[in-house]
N, C-alpha and C. Protein backbone atom coordinates (compact mmCIF):
# COMPACT_ATOMS: atom_id res chain seq x y z
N UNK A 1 105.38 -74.73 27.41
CA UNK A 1 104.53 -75.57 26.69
C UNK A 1 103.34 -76.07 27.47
N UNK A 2 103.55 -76.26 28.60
CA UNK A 2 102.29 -76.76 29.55
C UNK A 2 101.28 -75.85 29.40
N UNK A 3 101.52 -74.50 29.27
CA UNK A 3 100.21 -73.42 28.90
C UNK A 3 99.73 -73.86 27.38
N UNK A 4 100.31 -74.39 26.27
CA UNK A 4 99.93 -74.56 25.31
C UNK A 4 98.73 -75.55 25.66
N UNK A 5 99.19 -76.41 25.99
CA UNK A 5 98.62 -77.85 26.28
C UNK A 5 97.28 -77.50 26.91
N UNK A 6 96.87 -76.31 27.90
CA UNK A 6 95.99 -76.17 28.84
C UNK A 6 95.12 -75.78 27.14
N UNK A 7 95.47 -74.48 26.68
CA UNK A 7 95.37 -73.84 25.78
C UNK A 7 94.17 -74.59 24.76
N UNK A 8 95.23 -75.76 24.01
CA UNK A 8 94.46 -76.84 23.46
C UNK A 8 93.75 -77.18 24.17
N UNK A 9 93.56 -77.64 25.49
CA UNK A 9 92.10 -78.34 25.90
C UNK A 9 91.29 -77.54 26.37
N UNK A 10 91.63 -76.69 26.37
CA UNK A 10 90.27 -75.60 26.57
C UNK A 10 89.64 -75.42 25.44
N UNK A 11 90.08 -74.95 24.18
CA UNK A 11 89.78 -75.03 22.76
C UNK A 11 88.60 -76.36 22.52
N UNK A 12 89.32 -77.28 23.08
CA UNK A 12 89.09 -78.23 22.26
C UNK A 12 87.60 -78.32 23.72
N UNK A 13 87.92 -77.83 24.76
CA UNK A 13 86.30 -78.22 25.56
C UNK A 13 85.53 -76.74 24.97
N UNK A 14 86.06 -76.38 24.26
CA UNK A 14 85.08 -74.80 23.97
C UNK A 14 84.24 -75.38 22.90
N UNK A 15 85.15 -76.21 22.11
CA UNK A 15 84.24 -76.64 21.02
C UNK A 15 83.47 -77.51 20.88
N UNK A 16 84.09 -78.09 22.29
CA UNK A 16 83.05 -79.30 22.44
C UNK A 16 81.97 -78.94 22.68
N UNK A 17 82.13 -77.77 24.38
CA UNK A 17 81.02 -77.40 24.73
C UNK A 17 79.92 -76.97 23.76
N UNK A 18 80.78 -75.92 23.07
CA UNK A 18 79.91 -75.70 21.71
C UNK A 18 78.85 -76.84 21.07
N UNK A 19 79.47 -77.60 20.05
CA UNK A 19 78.78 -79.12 19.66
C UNK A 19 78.54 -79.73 20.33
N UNK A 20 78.15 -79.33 22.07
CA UNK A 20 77.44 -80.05 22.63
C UNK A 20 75.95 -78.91 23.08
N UNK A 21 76.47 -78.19 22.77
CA UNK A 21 75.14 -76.80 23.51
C UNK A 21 74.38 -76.72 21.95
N UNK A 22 74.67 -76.81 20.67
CA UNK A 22 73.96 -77.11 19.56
C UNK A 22 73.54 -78.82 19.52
N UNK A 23 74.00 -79.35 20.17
CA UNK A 23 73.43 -80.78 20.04
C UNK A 23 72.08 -80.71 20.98
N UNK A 24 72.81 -80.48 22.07
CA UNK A 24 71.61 -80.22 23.56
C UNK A 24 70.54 -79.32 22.84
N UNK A 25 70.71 -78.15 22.45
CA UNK A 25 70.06 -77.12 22.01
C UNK A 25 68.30 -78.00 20.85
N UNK A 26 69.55 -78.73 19.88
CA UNK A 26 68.71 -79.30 18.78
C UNK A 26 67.82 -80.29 19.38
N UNK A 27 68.43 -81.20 19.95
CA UNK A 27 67.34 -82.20 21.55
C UNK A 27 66.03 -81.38 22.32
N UNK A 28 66.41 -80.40 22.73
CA UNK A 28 65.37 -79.59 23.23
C UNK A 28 64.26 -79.14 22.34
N UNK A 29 65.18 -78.52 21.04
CA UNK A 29 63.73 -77.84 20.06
C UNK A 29 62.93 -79.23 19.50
N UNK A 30 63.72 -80.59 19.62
CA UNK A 30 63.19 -81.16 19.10
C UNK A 30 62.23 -82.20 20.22
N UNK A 31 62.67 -82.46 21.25
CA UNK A 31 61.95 -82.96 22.29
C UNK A 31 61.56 -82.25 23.55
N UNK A 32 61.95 -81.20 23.88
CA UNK A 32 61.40 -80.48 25.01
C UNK A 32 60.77 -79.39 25.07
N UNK A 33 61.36 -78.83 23.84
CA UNK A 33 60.62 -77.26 23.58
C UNK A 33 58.82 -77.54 22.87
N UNK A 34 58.90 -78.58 21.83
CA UNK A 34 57.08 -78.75 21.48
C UNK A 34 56.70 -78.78 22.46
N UNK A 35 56.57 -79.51 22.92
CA UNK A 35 55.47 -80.05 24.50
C UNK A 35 55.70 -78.33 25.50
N UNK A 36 56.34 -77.66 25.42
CA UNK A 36 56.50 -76.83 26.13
C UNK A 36 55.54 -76.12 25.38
N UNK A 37 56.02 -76.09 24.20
CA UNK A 37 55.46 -74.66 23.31
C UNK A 37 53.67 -74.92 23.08
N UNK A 38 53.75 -76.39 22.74
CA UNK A 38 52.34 -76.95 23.32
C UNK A 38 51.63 -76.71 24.50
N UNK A 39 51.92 -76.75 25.75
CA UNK A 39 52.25 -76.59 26.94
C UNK A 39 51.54 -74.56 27.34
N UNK A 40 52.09 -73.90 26.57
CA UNK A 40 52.31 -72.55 26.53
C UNK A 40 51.10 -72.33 25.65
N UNK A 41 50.59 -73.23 24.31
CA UNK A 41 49.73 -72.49 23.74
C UNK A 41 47.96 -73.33 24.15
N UNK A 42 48.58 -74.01 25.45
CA UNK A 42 46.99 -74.62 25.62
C UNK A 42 47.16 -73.35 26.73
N UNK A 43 47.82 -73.04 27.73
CA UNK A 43 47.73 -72.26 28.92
C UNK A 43 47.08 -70.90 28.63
N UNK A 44 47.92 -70.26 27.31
CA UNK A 44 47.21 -69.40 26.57
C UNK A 44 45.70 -69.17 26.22
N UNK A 45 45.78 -70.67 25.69
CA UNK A 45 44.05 -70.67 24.92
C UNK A 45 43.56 -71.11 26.01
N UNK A 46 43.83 -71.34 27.01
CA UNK A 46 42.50 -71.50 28.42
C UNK A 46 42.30 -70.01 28.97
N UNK A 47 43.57 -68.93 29.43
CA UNK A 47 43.39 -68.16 29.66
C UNK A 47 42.42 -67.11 28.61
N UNK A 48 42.62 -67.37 27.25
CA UNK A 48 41.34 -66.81 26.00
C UNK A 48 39.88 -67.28 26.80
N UNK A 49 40.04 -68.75 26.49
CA UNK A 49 39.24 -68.88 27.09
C UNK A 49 38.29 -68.54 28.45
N UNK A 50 38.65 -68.74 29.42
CA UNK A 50 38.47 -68.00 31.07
C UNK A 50 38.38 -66.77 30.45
N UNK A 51 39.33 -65.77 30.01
CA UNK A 51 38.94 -64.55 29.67
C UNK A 51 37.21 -64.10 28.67
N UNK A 52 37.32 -65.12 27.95
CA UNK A 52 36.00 -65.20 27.06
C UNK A 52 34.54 -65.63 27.98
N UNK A 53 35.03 -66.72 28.66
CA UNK A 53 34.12 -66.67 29.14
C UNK A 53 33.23 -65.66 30.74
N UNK A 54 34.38 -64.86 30.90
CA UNK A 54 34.14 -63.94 32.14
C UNK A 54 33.10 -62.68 31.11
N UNK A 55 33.83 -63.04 30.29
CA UNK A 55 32.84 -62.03 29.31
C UNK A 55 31.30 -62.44 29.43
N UNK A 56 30.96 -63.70 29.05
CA UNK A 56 30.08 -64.04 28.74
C UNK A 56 29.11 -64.07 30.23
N UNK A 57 29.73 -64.81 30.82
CA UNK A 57 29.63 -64.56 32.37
C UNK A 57 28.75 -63.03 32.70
N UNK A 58 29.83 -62.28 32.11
CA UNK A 58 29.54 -60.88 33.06
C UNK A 58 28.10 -59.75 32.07
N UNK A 59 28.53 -60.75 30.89
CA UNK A 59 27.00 -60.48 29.87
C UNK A 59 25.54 -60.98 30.33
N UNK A 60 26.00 -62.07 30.71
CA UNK A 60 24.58 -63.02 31.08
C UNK A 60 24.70 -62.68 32.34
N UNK A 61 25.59 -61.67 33.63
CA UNK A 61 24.81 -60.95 34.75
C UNK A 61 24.14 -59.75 34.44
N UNK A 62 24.75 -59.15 33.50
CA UNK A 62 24.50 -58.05 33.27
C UNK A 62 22.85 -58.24 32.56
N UNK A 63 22.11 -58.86 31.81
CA UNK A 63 20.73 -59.40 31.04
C UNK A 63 20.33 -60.23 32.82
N UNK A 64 20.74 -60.82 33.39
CA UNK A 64 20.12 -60.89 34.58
C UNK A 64 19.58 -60.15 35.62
N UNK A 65 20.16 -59.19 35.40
CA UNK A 65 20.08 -57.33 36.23
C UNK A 65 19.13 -56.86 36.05
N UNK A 66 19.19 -56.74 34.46
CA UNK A 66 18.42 -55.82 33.64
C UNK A 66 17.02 -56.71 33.61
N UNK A 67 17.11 -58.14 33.71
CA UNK A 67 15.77 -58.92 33.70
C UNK A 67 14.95 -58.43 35.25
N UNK A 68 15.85 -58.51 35.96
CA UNK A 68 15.60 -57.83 37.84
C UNK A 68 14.74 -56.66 37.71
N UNK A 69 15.46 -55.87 37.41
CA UNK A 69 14.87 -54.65 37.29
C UNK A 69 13.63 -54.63 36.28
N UNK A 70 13.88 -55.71 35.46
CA UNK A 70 12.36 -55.22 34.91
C UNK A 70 10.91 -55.89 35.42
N UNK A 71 11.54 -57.04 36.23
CA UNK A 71 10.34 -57.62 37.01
C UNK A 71 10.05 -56.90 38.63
N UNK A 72 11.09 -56.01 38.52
CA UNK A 72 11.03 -55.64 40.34
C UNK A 72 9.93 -54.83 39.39
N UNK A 73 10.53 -53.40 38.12
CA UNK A 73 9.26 -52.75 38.01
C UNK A 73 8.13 -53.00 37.51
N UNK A 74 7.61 -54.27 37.03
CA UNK A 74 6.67 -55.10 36.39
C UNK A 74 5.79 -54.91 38.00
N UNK A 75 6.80 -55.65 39.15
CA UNK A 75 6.10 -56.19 40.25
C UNK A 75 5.40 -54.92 40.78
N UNK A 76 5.86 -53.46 40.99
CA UNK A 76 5.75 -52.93 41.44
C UNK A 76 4.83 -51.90 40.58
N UNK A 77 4.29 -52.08 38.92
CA UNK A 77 3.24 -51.49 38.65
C UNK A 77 2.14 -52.26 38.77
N UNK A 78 2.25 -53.86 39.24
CA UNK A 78 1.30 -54.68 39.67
C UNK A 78 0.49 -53.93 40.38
N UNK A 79 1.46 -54.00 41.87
CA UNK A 79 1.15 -53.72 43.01
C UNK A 79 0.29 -52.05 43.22
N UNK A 80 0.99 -51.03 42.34
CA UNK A 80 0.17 -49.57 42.01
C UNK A 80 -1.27 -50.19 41.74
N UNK A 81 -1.34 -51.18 40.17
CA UNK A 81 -2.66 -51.33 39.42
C UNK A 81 -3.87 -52.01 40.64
N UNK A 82 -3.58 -53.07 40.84
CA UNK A 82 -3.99 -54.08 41.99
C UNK A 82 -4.95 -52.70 43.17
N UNK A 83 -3.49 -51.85 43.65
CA UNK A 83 -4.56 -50.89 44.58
C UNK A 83 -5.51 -49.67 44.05
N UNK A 84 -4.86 -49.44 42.60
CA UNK A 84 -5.77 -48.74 42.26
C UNK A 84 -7.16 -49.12 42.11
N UNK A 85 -7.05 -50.22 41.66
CA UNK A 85 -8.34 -51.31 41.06
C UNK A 85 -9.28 -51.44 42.66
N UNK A 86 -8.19 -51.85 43.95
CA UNK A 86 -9.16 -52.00 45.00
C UNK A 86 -9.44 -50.46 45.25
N UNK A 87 -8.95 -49.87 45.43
CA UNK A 87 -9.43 -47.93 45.56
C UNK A 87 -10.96 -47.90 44.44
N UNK A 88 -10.77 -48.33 43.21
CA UNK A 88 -12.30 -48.05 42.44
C UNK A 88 -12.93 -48.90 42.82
N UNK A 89 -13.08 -50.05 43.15
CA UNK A 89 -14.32 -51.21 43.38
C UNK A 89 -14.75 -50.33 45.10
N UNK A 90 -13.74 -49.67 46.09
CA UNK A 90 -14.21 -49.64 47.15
C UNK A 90 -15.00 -48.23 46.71
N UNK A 91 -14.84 -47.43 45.94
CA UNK A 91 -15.18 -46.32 45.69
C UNK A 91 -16.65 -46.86 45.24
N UNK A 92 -17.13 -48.19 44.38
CA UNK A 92 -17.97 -48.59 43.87
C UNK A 92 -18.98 -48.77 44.76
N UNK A 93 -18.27 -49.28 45.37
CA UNK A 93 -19.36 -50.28 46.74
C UNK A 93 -19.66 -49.16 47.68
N UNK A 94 -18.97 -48.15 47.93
CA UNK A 94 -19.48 -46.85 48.86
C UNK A 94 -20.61 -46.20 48.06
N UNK A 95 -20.07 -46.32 46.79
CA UNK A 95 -21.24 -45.31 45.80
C UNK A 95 -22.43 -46.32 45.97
N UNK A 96 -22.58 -47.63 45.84
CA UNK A 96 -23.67 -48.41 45.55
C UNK A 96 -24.64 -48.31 47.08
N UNK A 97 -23.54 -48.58 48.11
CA UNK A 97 -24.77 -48.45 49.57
C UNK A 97 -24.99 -47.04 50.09
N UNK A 98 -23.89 -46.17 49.61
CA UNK A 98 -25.04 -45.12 49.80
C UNK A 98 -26.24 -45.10 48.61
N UNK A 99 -26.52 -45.66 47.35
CA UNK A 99 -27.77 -44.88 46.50
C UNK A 99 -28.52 -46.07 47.32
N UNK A 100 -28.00 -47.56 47.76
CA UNK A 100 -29.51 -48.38 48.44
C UNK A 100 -29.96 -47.74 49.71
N UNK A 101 -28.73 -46.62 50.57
CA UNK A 101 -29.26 -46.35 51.47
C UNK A 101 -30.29 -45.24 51.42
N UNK A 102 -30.08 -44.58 50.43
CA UNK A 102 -30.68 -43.69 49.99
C UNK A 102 -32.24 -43.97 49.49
N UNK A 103 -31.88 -44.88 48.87
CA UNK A 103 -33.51 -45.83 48.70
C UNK A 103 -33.92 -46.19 49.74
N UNK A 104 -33.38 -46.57 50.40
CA UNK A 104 -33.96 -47.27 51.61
C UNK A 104 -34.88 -46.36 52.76
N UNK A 105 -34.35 -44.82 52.68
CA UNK A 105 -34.64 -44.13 53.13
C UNK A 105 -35.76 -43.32 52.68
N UNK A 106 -35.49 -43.12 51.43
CA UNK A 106 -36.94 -43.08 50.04
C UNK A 106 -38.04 -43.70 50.66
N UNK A 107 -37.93 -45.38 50.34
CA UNK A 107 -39.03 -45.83 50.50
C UNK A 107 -39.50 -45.90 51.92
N UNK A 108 -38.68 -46.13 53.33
CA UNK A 108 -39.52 -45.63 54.15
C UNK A 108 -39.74 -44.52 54.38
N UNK A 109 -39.48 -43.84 53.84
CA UNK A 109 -40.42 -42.17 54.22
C UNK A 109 -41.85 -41.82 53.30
N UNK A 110 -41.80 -43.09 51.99
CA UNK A 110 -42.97 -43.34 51.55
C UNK A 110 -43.84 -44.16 52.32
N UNK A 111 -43.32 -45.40 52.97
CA UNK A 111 -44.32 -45.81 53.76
C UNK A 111 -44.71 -45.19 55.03
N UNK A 112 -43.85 -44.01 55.48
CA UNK A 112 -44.22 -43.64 56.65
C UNK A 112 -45.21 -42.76 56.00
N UNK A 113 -45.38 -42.19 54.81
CA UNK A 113 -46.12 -41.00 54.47
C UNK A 113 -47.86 -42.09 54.54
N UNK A 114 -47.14 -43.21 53.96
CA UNK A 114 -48.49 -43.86 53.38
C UNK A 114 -49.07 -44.95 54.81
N UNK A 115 -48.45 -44.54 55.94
CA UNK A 115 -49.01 -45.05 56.85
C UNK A 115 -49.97 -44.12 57.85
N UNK A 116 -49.46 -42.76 57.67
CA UNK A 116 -49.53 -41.47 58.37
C UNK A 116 -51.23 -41.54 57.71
N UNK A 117 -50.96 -41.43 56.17
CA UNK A 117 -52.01 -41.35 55.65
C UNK A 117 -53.48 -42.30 56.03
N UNK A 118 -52.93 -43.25 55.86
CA UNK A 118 -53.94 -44.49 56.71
C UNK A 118 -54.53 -43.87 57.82
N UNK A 119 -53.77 -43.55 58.51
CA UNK A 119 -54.25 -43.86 60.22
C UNK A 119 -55.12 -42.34 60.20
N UNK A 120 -54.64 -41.59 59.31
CA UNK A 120 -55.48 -39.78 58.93
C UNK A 120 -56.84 -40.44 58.69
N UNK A 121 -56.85 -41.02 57.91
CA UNK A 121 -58.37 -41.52 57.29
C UNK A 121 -58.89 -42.42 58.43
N UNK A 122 -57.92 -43.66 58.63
CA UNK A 122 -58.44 -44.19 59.95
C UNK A 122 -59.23 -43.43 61.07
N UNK A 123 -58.74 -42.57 61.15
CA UNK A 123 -59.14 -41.80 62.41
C UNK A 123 -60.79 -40.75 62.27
N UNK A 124 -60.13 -40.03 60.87
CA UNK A 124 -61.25 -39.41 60.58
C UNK A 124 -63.19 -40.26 60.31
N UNK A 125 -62.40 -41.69 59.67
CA UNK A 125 -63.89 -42.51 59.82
C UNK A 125 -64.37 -42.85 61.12
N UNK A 126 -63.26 -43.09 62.45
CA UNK A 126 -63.40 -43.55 63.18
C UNK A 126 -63.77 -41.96 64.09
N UNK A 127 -63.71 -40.75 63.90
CA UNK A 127 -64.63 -39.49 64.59
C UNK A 127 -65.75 -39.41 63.97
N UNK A 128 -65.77 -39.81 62.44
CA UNK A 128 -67.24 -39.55 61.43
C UNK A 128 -67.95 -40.37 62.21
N UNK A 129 -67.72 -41.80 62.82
CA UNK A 129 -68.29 -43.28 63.67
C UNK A 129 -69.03 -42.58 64.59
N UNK A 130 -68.13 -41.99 65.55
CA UNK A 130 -68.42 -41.91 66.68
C UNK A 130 -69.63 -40.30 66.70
N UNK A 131 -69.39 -39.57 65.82
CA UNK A 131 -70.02 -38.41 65.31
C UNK A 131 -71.44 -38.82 65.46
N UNK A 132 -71.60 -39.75 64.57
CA UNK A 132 -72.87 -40.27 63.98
C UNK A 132 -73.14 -41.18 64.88
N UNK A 133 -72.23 -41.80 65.94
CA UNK A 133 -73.61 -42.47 66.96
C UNK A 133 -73.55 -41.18 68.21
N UNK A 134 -73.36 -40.74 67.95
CA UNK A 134 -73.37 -39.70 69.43
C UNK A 134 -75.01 -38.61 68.91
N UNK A 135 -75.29 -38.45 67.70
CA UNK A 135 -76.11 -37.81 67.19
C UNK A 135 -76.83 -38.96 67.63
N UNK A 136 -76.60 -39.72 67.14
CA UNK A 136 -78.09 -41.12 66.93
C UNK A 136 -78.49 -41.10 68.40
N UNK A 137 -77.42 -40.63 69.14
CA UNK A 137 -78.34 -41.18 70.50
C UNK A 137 -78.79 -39.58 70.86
N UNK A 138 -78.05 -38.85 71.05
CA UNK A 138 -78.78 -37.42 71.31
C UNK A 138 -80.51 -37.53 70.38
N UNK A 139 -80.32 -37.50 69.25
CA UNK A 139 -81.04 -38.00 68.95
C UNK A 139 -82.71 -38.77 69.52
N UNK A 140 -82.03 -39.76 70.12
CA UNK A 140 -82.82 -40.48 70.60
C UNK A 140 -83.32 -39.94 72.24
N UNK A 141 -82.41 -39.52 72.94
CA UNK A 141 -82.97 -39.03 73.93
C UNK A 141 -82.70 -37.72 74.24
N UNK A 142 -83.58 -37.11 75.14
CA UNK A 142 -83.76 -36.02 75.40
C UNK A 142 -82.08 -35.61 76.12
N UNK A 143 -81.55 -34.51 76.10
CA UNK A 143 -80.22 -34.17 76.59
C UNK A 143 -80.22 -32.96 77.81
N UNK A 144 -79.68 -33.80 78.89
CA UNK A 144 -79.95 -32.69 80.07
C UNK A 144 -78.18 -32.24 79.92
N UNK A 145 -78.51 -31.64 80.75
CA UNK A 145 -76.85 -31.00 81.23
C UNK A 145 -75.72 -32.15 81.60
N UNK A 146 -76.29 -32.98 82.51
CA UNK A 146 -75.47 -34.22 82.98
C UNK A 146 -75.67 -35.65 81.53
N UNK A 147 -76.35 -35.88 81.31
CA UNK A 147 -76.24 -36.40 80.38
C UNK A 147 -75.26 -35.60 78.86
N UNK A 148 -75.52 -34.81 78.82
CA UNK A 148 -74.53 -33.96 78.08
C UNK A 148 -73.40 -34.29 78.28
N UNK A 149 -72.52 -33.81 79.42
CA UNK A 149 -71.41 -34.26 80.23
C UNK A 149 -71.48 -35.21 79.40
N UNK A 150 -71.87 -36.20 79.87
CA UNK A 150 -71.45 -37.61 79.96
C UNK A 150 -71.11 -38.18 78.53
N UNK A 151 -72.25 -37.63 77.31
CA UNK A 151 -71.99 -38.08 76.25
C UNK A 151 -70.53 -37.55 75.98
N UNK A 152 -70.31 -36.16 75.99
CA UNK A 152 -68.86 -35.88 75.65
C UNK A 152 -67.60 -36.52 76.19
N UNK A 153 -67.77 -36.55 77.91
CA UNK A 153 -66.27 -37.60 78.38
C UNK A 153 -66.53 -38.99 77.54
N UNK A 154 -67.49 -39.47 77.39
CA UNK A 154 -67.27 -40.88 76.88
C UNK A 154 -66.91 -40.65 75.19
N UNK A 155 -67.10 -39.78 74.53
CA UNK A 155 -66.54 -39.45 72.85
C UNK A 155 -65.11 -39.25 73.54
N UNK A 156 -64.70 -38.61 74.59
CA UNK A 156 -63.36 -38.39 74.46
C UNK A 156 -63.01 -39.04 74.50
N UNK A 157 -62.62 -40.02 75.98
CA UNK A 157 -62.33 -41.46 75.80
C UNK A 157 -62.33 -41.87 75.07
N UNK A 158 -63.27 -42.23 74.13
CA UNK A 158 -63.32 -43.35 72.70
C UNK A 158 -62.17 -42.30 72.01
N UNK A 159 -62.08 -41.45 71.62
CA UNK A 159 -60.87 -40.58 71.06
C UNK A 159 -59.58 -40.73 71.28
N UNK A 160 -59.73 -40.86 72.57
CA UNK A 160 -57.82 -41.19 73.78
C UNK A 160 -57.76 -42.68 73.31
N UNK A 161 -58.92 -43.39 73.34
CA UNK A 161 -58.36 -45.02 73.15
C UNK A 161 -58.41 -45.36 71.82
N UNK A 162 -58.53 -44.38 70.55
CA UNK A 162 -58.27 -44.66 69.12
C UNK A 162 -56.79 -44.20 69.00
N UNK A 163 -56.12 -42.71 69.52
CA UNK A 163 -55.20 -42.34 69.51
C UNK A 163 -53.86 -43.46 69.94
């Protein structure tokens, strides 16, 4: 009978245990498991979240990239236009002093023509001068041999010191 006896109280702790693991059980769904399950569906919706926002994150690097690249190549058809632009203005300014040098060279070779010219005429009034007093005095006096001489070295002279 002593095995009976064990028998019964085991029964009777089986059933307890029982109506106590549905009591415990009902305690939990009713006080420990919300807050858990609460607990579980904020951890969730942060990880949505964090996940959503790595998205967004990795969207707005990705439009940051693509903004990069379009100002590196913005910067860098600047930088082409900019030297092309200084390449034509220098091309400008070479073209412009060579046509003034070119003028420049024009007009003094006009004034050298029109100075050449001067001093042609200069000269020629200034032999017609001397022409016509060298007559005036032959002219006037009788012309020996030495006097001859003499009129000519002194026309030359006057010639060497117009030259």
């Amino acid at each position: 009978m002593e095995k009976l006896v064990h028998i019964n109280q085991l029964i009777a702790h089986a059933i307890s245990f029982i109506i106590f693991l549905f009591l415990v059980r009902g305690a939990f769904n009713a006080i420990i498991f919300p807050p858990m399950r609460e607990r579980r569906e904020r951890i969730r919706a942060e990880f949505e979240r964090i996940e959503q926002e790595k998205g967004e994150v990795q969207k707005i690097r990705q439009e940051y990239e693509a903004h990069l690249k379009r100002l590196d190549a913005e910067s860098r058809q600047r930088i082409q236009d900019a030297v092309a632009e200084g390449q034509r203005v220098a091309a400008e300014i070479r073209e412009t002093a060579r046509k003034e040098a070119q003028e420049m060279i024009t007009r003094a070779r006009e004034e050298i023509t029109i100075e050449r010219d001067k001093a042609q005429v200069w000269i020629r009034n200034e032999v017609a001068d001397l022409a016509v007093d060298i007559a005036g005095k032959l002219l006037r006096e009788e012309l020996s041999p030495e006097k001859h001489r003499k009129l000519v070295d002194d026309f030359l002279a006057e010639v060497e010191q117009v030259k």
